[in-house]
Protein backbone atom coordinates (compact mmCIF):
# COMPACT_ATOMS: atom_id res chain seq x y z
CA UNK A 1 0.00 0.00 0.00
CA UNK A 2 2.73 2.75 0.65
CA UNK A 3 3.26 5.38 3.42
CA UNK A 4 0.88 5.55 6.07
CA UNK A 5 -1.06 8.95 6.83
CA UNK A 6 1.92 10.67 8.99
CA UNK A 7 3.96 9.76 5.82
CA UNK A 8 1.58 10.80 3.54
CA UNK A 9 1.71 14.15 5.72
CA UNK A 10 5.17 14.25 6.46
CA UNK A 11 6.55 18.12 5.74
CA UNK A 12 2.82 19.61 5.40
CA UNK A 13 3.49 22.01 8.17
CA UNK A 14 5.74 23.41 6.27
CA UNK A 15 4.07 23.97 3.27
CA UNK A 16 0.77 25.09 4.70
CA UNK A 17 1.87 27.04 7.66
CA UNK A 18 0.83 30.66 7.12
CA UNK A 19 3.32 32.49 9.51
CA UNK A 20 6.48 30.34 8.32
CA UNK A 21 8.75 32.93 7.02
CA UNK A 22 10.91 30.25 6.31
CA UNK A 23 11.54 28.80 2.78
CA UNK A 24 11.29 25.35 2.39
CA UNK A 25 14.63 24.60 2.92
CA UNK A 26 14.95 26.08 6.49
CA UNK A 27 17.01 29.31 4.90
CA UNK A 28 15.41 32.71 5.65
CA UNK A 29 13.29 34.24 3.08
CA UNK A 30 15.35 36.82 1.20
CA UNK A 31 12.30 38.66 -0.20
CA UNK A 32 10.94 39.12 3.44
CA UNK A 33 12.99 42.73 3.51
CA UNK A 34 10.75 44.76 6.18
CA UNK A 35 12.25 43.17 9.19
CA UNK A 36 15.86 44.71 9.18
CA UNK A 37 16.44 44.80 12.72
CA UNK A 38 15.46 40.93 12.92
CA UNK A 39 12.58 41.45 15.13
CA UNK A 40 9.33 40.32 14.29
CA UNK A 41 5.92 41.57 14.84
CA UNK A 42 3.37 38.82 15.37
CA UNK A 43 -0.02 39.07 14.76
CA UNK A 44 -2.80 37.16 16.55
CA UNK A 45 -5.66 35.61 14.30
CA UNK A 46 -9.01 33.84 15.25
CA UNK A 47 -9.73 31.27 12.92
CA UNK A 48 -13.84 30.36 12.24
CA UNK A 49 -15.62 27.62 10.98
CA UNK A 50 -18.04 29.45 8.92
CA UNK A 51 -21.25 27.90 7.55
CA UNK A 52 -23.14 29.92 4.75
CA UNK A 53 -25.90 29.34 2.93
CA UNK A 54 -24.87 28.87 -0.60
CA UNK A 55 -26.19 31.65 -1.68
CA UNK A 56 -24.08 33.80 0.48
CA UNK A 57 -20.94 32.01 -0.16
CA UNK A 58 -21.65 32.56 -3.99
CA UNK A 59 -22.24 36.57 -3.44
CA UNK A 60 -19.04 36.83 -0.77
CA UNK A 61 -17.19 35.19 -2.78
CA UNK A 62 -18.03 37.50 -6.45
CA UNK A 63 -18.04 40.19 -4.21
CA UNK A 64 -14.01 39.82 -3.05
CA UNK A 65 -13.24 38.96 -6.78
CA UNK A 66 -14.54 42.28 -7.84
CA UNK A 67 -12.41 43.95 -5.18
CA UNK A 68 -9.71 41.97 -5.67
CA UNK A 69 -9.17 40.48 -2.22
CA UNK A 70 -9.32 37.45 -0.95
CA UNK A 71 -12.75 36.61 0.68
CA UNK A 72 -11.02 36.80 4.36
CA UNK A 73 -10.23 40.02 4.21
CA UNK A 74 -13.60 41.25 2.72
CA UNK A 75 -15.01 39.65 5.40
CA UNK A 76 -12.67 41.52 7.67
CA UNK A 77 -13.50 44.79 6.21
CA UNK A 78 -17.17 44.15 6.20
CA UNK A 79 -17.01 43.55 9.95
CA UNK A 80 -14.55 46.76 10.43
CA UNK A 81 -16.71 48.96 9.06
CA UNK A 82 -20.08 47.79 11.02
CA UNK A 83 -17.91 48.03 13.91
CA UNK A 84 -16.57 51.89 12.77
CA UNK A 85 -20.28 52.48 11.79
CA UNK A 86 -21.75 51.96 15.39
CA UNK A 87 -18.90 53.22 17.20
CA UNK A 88 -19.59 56.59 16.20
């Protein structure tokens, strides 16, 4: 049959992790030219399971295409500016 599931995983993390600045190989990334004091400013996240019905997922998701973002951070701005909009 082949690898097992941690072998069929094996170097995933690396490949899907979304605040690796490493490249694959363990080197730094040389296009990663903001940090030039070597200090690094993390950013927390909350992840969501999200369910929609489909036919907000099929609006969402034309409606970050036509702004050209990804449909995370239209969601994002959506919620910043109902939060801006009561705040005031």
């Amino acid at each position: 049959m082949g690898k097992n599931f941690k072998g069929n995983i094996k170097g995933a993390d690396k490949l899907f992790s979304v605040n690796d600045t490493r490249s694959t190989d363990g080197t730094s990334d040389i296009n990663n030219t903001s940090n030039t004091d070597n200090t690094l400013e993390k950013k927390e996240y909350y992840r969501i399971n999200l369910r929609l019905d489909k036919e907000l997922k099929e609006y969402i998701s034309e409606a970050a295409w036509r702004e050209r973002m990804t449909i995370t951070d239209y969601i994002n701005t959506l919620i910043r500016g109902d939060r801006d909009k009561k705040q005031t």
